[in-house]
Protein backbone atom coordinates (compact mmCIF):
# COMPACT_ATOMS: atom_id res chain seq x y z
CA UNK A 1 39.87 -19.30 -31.12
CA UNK A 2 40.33 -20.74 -34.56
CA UNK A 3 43.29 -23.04 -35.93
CA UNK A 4 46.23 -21.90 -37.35
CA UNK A 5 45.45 -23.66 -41.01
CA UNK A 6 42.13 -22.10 -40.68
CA UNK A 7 43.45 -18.36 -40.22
CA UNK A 8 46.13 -19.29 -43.58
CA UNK A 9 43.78 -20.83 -45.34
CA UNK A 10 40.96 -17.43 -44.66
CA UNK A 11 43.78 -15.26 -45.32
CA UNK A 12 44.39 -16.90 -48.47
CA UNK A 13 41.46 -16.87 -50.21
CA UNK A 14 40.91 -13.61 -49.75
CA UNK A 15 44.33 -12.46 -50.64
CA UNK A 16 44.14 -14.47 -53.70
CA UNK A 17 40.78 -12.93 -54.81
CA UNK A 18 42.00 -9.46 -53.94
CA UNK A 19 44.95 -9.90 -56.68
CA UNK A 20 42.86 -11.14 -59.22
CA UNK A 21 39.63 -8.62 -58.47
CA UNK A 22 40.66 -5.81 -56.32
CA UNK A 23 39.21 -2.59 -57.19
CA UNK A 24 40.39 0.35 -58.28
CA UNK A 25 39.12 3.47 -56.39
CA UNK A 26 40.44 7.16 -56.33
CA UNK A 27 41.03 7.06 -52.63
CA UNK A 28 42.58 3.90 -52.37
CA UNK A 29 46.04 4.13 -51.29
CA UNK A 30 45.20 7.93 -50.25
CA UNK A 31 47.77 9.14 -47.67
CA UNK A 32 46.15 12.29 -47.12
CA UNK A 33 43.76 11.37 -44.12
CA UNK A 34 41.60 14.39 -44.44
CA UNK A 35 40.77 12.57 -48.22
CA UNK A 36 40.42 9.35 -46.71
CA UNK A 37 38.06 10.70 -43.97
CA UNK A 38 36.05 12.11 -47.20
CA UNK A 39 35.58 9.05 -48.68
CA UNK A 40 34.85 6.81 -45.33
CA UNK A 41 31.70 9.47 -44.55
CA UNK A 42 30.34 9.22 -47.72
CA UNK A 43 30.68 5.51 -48.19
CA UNK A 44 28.21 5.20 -45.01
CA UNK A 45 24.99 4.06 -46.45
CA UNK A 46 25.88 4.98 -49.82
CA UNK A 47 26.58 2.81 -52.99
CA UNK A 48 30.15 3.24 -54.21
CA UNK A 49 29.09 4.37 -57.77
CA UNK A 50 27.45 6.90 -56.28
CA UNK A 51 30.52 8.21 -53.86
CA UNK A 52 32.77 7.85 -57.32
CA UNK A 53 31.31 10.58 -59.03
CA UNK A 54 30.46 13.58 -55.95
CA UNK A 55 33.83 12.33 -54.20
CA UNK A 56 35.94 14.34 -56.37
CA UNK A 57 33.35 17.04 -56.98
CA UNK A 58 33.49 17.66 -53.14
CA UNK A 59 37.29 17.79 -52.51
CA UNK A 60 37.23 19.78 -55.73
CA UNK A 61 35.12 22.95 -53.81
CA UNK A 62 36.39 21.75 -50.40
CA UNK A 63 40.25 20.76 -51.48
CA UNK A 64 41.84 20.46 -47.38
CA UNK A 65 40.40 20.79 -44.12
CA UNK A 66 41.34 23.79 -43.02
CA UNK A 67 39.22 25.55 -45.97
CA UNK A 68 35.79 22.98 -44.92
CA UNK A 69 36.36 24.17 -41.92
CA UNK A 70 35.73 27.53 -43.05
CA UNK A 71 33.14 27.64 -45.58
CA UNK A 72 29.68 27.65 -44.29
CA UNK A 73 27.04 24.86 -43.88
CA UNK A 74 25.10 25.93 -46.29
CA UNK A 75 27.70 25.67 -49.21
CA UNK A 76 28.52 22.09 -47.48
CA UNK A 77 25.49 20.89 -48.12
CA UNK A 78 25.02 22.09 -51.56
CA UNK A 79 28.01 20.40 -52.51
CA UNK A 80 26.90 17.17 -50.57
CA UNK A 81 23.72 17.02 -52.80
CA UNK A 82 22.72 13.54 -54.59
CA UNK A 83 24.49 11.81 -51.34
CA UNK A 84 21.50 11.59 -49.24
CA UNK A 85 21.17 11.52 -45.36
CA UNK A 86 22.40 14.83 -45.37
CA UNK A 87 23.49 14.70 -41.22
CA UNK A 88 26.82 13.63 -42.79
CA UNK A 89 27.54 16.22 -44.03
CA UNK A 90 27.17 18.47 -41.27
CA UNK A 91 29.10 15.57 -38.91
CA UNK A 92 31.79 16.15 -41.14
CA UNK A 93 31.89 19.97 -41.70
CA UNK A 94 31.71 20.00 -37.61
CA UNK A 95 34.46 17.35 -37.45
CA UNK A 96 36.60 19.66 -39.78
CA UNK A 97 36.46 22.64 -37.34
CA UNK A 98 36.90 21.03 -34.78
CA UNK A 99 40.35 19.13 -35.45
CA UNK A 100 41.54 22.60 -36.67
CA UNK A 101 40.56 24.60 -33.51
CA UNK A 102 41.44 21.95 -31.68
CA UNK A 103 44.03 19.50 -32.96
CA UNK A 104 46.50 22.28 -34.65
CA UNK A 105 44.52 21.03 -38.23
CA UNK A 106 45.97 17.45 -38.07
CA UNK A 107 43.28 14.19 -37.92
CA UNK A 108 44.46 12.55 -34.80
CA UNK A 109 45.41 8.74 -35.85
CA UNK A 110 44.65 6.92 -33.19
CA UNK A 111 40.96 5.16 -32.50
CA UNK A 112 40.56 6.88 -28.86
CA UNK A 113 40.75 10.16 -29.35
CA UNK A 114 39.31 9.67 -33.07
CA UNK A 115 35.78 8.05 -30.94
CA UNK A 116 35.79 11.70 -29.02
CA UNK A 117 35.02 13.87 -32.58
CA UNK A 118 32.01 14.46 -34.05
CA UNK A 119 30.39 11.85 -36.34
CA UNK A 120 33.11 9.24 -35.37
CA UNK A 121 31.31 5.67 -34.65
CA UNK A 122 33.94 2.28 -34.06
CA UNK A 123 33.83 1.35 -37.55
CA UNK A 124 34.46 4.77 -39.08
CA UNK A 125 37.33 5.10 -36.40
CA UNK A 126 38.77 2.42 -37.56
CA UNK A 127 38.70 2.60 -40.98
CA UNK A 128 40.35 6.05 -40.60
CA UNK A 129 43.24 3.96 -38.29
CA UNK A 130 43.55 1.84 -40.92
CA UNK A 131 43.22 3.15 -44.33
CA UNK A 132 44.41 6.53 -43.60
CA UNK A 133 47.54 5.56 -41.19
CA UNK A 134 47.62 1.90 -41.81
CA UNK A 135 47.53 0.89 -38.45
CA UNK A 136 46.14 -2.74 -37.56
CA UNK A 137 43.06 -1.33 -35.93
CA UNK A 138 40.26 -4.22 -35.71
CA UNK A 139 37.19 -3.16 -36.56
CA UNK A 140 33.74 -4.10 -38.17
CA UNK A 141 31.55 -2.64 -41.14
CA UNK A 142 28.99 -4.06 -43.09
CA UNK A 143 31.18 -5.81 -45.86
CA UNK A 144 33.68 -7.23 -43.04
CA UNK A 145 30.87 -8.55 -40.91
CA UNK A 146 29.41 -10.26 -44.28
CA UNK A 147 32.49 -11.99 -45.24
CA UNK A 148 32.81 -13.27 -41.50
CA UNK A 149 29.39 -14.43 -41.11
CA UNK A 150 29.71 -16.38 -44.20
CA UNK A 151 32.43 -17.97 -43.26
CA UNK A 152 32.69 -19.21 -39.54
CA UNK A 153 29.00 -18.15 -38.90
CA UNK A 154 26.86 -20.84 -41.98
CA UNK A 155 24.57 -22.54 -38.99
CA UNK A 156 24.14 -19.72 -36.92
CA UNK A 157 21.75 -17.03 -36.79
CA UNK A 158 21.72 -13.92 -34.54
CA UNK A 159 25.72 -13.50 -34.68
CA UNK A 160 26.85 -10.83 -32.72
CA UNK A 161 29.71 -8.49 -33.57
CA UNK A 162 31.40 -9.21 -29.89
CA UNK A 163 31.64 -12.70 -31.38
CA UNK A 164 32.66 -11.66 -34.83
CA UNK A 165 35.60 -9.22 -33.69
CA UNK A 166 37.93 -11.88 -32.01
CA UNK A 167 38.16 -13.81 -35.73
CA UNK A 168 38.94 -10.34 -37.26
CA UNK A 169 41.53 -9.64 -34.47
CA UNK A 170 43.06 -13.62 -35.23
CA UNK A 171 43.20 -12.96 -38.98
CA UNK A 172 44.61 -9.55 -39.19
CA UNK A 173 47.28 -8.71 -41.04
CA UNK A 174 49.39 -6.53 -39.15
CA UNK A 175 51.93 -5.73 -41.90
CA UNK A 176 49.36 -4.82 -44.36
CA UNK A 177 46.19 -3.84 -42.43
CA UNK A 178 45.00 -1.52 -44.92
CA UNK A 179 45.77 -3.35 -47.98
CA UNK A 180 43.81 -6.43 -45.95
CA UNK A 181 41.11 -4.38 -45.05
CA UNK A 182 40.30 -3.77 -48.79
CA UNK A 183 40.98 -7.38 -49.85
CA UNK A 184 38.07 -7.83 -47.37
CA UNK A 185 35.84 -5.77 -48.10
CA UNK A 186 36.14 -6.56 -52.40
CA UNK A 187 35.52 -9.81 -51.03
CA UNK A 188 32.16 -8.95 -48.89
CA UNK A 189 30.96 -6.75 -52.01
CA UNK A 190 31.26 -9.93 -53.84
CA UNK A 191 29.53 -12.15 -51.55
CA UNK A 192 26.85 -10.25 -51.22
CA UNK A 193 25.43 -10.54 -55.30
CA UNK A 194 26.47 -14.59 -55.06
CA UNK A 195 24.12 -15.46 -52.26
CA UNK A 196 21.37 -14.29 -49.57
CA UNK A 197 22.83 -11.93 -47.55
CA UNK A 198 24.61 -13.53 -44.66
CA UNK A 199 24.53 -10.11 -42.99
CA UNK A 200 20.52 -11.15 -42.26
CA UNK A 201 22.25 -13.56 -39.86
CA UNK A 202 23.62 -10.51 -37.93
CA UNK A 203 21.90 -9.50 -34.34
CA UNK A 204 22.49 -6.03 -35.24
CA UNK A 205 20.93 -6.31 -39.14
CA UNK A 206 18.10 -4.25 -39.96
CA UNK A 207 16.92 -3.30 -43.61
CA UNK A 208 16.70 0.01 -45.16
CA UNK A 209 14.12 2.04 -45.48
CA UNK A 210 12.62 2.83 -48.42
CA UNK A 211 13.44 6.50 -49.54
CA UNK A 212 10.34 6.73 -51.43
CA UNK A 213 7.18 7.61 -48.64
CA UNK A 214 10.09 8.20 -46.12
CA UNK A 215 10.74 11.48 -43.89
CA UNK A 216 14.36 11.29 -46.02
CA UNK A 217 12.11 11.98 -49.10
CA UNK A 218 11.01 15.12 -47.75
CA UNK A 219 13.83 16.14 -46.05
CA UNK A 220 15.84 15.90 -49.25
CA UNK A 221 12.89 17.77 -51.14
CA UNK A 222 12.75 20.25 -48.69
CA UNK A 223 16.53 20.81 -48.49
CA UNK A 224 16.47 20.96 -52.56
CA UNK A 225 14.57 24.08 -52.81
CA UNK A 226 16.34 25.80 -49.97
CA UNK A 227 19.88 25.59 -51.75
CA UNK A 228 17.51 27.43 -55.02
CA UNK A 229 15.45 30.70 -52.64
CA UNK A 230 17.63 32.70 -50.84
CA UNK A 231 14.39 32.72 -48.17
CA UNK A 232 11.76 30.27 -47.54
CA UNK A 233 8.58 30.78 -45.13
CA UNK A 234 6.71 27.33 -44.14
CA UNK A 235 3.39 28.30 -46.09
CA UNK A 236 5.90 28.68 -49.38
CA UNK A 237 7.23 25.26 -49.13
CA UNK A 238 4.13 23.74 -48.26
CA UNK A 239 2.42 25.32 -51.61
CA UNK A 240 5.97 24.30 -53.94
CA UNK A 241 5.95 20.50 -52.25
CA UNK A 242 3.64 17.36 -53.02
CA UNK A 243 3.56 15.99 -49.66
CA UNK A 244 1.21 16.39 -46.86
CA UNK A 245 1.42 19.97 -44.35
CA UNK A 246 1.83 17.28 -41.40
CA UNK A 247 4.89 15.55 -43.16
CA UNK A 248 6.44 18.86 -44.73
CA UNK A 249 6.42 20.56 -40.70
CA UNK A 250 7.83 17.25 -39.04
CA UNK A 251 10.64 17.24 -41.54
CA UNK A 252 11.56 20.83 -41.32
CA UNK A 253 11.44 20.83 -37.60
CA UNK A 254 13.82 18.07 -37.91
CA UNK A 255 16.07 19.77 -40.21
CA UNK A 256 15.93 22.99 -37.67
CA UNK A 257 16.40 20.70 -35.21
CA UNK A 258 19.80 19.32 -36.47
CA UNK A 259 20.91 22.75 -37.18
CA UNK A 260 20.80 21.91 -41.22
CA UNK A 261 18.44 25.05 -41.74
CA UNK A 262 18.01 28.19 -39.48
CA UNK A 263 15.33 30.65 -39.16
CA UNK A 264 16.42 33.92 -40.02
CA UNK A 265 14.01 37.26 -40.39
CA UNK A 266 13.63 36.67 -43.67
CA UNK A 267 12.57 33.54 -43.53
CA UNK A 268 14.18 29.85 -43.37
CA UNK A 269 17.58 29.71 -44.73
CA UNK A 270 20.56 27.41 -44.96
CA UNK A 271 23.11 27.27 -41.77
């Protein structure tokens, strides 16, 4: 439990660097959820500059739920292309047919039953509380945990986020969650070019892969051509790819795997 100065004077600072840097972003503000649900999955593990520019393309080809919902895989993915960790995209195209068989085409607002769809972790539950509905959800994701480590955590290493979430339950505000939850986050974005990392201090930290060399590479490669041929046979994508036989067959029988491609008689297709 922390003072009462020391939650006024945290709230403070990062209210006051929120009026003076806050960004600008197209979903910012959103009301629609099914927009806001958008942005959240492709902000996982992917640089905002990035999400800025296929953001609109997507809701452009996919413009409500209901019509995601019923447009095939295949065309999901395609549109999803230049995101990376393409699993997203099929969480989300799931998640999409499954609130409209199932919850009359509405995204359900609160965390519980939010935790029970596919592709929904804690932090992306709560961000959709929050941003979408503006409820004063607490919850933790990798700019909130930064800005709390840095601040309450400077001499400790191997910080939990069971220790973190009681200071981001204490400094909530419940009047403006979602406006406070971007504040944050600006403020963790910052943090993070200033200084080392503190999310290195985390317990539950662990470093990126390189995409180069990685199974993502040829997953993405693999994935590439498929949205070009209408068919694809294993001994065709291991003469048009530069990587190994072993490394081409463990990543497609991943990708079959996942359900992201299907064998068809003609060969291996998109879903």
């Amino acid at each position: 439990m922390i003072s009462k100065k020391k939650i006024t004077s945290f709230q403070s600072l990062i209210w006051n660097h929120y009026k003076l840097h806050g960004r600008s972003m197209p979903w910012r503000g959103e009301k629609d959820s099914y927009k806001v649900l958008v942005s959240e999955i492709m902000l996982q593990q992917t640089q905002v500059s990035r999400v800025l520019i296929k953001y609109k393309e997507f809701l452009k080809a996919f413009p409500t739920l209901k019509k995601l919902s019923k447009s095939s895989l295949g065309d999901v993915l395609k549109a999803w292309q230049g995101l990376g960790y393409n699993r997203r995209a099929r969480f989300l195209h799931t998640f999409a047919k499954e609130v409209v068989a199932n919850h009359n085409g509405k995204i359900p607002q609160e965390r519980e039953v939010l935790l029970t769809l596919p592709g929904i972790g804690k932090a992306t539950a709560g961000s959709l509380s929050a941003f979408a509905f503006n409820l004063p959800v607490p919850f933790i994701e990798t700019n909130i945990r930064r800005v709390y480590i840095h601040h309450f955590f400077k001499n400790k290493a191997d910080v939990t986020d069971a220790e973190i979430l009681p200071l981001v339950v204490q400094t909530l505000d419940i009047v403006s969650p979602r406006e406070w939850y971007y504040a944050l986050m600006d403020y963790g974005s910052v943090v993070s070019k200033k200084i080392v990392n503190p999310n290195r201090k985390s317990k539950h930290y662990t470093k990126q892969s390189k995409f180069e060399g990685s199974n993502r590479e040829v997953r993405g490669a693999i994935l590439k051509i498929a949205m070009k041929e209408e068919a694809l046979t294993k001994v065709k994508l291991i003469k048009l790819l530069a990587f190994e036989q072993k490394r081409i067959e463990t990543a497609l029988a991943g990708l079959l795997a996942e359900g992201l491609m299907v064998e068809k008689k003609g060969g291996i297709v998109l879903p």
